[in-house]
C-alpha atoms as a PDB file:
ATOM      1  CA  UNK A   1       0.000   0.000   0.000  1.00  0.00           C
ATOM      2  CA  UNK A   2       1.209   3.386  -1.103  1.00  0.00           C
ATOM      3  CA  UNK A   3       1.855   6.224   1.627  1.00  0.00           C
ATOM      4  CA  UNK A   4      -0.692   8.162  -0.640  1.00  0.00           C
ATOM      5  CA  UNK A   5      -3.276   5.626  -0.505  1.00  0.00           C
ATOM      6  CA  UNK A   6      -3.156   5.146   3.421  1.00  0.00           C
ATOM      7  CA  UNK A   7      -3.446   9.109   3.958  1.00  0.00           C
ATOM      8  CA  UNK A   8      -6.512   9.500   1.078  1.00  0.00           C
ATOM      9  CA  UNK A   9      -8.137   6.553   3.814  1.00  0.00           C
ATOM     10  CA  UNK A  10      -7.809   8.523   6.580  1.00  0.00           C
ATOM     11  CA  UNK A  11      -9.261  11.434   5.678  1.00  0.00           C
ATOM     12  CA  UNK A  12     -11.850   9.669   4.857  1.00  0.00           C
ATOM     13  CA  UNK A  13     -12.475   7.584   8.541  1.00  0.00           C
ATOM     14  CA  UNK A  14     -13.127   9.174  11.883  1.00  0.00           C
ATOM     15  CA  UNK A  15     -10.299  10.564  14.060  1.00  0.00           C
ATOM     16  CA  UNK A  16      -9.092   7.856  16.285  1.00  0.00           C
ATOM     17  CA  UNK A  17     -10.383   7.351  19.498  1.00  0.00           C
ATOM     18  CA  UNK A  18      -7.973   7.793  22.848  1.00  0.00           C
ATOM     19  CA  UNK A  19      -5.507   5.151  23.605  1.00  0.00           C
ATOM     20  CA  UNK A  20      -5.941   3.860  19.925  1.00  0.00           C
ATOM     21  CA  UNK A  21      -3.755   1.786  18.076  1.00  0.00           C
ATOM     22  CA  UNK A  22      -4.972  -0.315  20.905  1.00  0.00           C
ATOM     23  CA  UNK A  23      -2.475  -3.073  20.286  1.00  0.00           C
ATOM     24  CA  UNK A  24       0.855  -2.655  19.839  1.00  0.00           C
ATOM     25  CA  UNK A  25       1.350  -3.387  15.988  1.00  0.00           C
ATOM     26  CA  UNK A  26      -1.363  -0.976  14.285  1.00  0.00           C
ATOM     27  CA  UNK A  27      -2.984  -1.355  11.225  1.00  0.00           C
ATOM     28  CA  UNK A  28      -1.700   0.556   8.195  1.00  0.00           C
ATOM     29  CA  UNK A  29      -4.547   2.985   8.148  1.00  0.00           C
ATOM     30  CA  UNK A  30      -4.520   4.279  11.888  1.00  0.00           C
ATOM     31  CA  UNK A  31      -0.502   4.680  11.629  1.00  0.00           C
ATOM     32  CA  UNK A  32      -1.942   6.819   8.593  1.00  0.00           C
ATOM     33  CA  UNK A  33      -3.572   9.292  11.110  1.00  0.00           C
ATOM     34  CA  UNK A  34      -0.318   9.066  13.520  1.00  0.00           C
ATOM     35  CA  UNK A  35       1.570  10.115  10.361  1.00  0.00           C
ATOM     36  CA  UNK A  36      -0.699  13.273   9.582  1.00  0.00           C
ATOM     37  CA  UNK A  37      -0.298  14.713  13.006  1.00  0.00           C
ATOM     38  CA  UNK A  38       3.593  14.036  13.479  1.00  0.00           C
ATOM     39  CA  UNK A  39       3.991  15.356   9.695  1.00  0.00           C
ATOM     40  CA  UNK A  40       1.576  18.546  10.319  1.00  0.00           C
ATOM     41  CA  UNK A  41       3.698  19.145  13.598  1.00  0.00           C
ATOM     42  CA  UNK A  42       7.319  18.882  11.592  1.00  0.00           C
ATOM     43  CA  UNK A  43       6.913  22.568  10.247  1.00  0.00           C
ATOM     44  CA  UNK A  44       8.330  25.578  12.320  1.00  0.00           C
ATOM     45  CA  UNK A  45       5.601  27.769  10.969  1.00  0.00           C
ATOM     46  CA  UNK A  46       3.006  25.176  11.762  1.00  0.00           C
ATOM     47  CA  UNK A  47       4.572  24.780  15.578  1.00  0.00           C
ATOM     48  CA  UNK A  48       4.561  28.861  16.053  1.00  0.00           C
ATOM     49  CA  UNK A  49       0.804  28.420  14.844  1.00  0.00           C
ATOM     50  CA  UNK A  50       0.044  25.681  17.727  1.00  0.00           C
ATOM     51  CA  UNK A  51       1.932  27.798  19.937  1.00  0.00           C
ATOM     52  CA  UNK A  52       0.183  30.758  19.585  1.00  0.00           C
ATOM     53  CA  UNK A  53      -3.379  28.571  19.944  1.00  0.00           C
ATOM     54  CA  UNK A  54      -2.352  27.653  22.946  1.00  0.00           C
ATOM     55  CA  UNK A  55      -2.571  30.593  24.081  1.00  0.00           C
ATOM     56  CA  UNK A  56      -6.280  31.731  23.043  1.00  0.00           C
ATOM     57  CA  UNK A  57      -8.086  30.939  19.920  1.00  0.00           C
ATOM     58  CA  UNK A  58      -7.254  32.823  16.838  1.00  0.00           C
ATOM     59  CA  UNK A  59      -8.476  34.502  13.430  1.00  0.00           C
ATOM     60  CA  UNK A  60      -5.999  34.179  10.350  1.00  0.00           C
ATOM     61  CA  UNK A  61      -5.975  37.626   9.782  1.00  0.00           C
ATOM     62  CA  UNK A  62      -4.539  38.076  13.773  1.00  0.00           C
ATOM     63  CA  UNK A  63      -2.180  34.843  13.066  1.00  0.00           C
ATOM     64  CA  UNK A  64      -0.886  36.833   9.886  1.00  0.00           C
ATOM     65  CA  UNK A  65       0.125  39.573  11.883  1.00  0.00           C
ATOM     66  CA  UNK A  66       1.664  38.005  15.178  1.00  0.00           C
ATOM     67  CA  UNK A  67       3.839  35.568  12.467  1.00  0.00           C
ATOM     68  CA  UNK A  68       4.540  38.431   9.951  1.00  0.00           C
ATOM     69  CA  UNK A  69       3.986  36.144   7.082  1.00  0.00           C
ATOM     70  CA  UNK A  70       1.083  36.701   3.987  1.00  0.00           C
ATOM     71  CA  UNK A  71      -2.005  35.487   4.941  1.00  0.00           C
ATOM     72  CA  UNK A  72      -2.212  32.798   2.275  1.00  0.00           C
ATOM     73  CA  UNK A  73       0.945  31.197   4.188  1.00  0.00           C
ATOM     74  CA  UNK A  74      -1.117  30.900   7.762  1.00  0.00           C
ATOM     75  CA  UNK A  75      -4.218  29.565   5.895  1.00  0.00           C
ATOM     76  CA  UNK A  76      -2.261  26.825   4.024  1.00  0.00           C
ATOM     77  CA  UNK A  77      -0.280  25.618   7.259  1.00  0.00           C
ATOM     78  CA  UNK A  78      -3.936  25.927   9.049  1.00  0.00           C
ATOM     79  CA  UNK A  79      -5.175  23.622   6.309  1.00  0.00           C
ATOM     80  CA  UNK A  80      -2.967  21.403   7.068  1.00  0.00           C
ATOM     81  CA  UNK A  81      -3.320  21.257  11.032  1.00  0.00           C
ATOM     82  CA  UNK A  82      -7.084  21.419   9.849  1.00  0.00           C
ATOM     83  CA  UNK A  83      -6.534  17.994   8.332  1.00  0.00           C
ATOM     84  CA  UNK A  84      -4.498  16.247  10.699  1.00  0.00           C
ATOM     85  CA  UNK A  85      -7.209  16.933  13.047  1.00  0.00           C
ATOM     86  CA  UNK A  86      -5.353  19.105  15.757  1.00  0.00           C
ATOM     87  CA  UNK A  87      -7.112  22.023  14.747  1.00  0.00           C
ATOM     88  CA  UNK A  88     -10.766  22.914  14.426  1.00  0.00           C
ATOM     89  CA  UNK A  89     -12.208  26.172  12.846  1.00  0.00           C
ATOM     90  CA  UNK A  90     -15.172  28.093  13.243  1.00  0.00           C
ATOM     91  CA  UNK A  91     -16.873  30.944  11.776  1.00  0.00           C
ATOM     92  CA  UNK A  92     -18.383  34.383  13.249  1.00  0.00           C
ATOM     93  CA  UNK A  93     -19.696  36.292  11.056  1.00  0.00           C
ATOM     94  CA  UNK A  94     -17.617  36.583   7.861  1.00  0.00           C
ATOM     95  CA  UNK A  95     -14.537  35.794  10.592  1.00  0.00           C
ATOM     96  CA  UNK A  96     -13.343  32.210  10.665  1.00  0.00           C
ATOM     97  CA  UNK A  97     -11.541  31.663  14.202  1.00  0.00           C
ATOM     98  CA  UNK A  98      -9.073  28.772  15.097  1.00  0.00           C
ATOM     99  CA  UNK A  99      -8.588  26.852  18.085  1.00  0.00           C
ATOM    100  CA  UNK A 100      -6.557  24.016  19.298  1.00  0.00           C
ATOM    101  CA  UNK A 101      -8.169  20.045  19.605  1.00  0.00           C
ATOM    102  CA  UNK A 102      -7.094  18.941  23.106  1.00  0.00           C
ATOM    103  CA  UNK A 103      -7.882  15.317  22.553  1.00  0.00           C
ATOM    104  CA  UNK A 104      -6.115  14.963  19.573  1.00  0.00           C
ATOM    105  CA  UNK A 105      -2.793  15.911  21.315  1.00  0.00           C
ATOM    106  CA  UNK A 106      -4.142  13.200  24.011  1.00  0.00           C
ATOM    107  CA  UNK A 107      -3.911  10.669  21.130  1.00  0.00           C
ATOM    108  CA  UNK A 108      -0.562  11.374  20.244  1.00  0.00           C
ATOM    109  CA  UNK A 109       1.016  11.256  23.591  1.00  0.00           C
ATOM    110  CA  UNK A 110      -1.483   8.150  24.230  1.00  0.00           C
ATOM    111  CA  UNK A 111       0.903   6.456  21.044  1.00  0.00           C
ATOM    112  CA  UNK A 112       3.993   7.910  22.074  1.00  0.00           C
ATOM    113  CA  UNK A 113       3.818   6.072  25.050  1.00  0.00           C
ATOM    114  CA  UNK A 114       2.367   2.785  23.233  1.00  0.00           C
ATOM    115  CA  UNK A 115       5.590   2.833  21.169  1.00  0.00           C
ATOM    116  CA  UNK A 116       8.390   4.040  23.906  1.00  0.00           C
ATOM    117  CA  UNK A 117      10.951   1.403  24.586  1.00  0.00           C
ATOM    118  CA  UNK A 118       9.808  -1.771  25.996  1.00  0.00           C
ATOM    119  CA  UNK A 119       6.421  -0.493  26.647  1.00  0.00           C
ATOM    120  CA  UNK A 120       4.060  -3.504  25.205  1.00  0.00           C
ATOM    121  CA  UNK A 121       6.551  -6.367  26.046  1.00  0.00           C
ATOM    122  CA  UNK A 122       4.077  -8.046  28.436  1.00  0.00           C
ATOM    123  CA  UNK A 123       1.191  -7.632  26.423  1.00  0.00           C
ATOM    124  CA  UNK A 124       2.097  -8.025  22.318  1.00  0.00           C
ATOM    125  CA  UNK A 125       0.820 -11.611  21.392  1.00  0.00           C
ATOM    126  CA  UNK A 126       4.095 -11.900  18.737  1.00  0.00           C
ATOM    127  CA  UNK A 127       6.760 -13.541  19.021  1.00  0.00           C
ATOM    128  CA  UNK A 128       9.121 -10.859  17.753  1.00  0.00           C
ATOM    129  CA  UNK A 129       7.935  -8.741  20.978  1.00  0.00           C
ATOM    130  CA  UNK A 130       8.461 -11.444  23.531  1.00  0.00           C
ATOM    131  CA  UNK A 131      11.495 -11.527  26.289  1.00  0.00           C
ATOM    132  CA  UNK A 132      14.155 -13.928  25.079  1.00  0.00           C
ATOM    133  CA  UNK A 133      14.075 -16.165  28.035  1.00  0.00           C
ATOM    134  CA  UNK A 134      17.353 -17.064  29.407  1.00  0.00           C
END
């Protein structure tokens, strides 16, 4: 399966839920999702963005300003947080406001702690994961 193929699928399912890949070897499609938000996150512009949510949600237009970059720059690298899912937008008026997705950013440290070293070795069902016993 092609890296394109596995991304255009998970767009296309729900967000994964906390905790998830519940076992330790994943299938293809949720590693998908990890991919999007490690990739959307790999960006300097896109980390000053997710800093700067923190903070308080945000319009582009006030992004724009506080990043001193064209506004057509902040609206691409929001598209792209958009679609990893660790940003949601909303519109006021003819405003459309940006905030950050909390459980998202649960997921991620949820798998970064699935795949830490030696974390599953009691509970993986394959061999390759198993203690060598001595």
């Amino acid at each position: 399966m092609s890296r394109r193929w596995l991304l255009r699928v998970a767009r296309k399912m729900p967000l994964i839920r906390p905790g998830l890949p519940a076992v330790p070897h994943a299938l293809a499609v949720e590693l998908a999702h990890v991919g999007q938000w490690f990739h959307a996150v790999s960006d300097t512009t896109r980390l000053q963005i997710l800093e700067f949510l923190s903070q308080r949600d945000r319009a582009v237009t006030e992004l724009a300003a506080l990043l001193d970059a064209p506004q057509s720059t902040v609206s691409y690298h929001l598209k792209v947080l958009r679609e990893s899912g660790l940003v949601r937008e909303w519109r006021d008026g003819r405003w459309k406001y940006h905030g950050l997705r909390g459980e998202t950013f649960q997921h991620m440290i949820a798998f970064t702690k699935i795949v830490g070293p030696g974390a599953h070795e009691d509970m993986c069902p394959l061999v390759c994961c198993r203690k060598a016993v001595s």
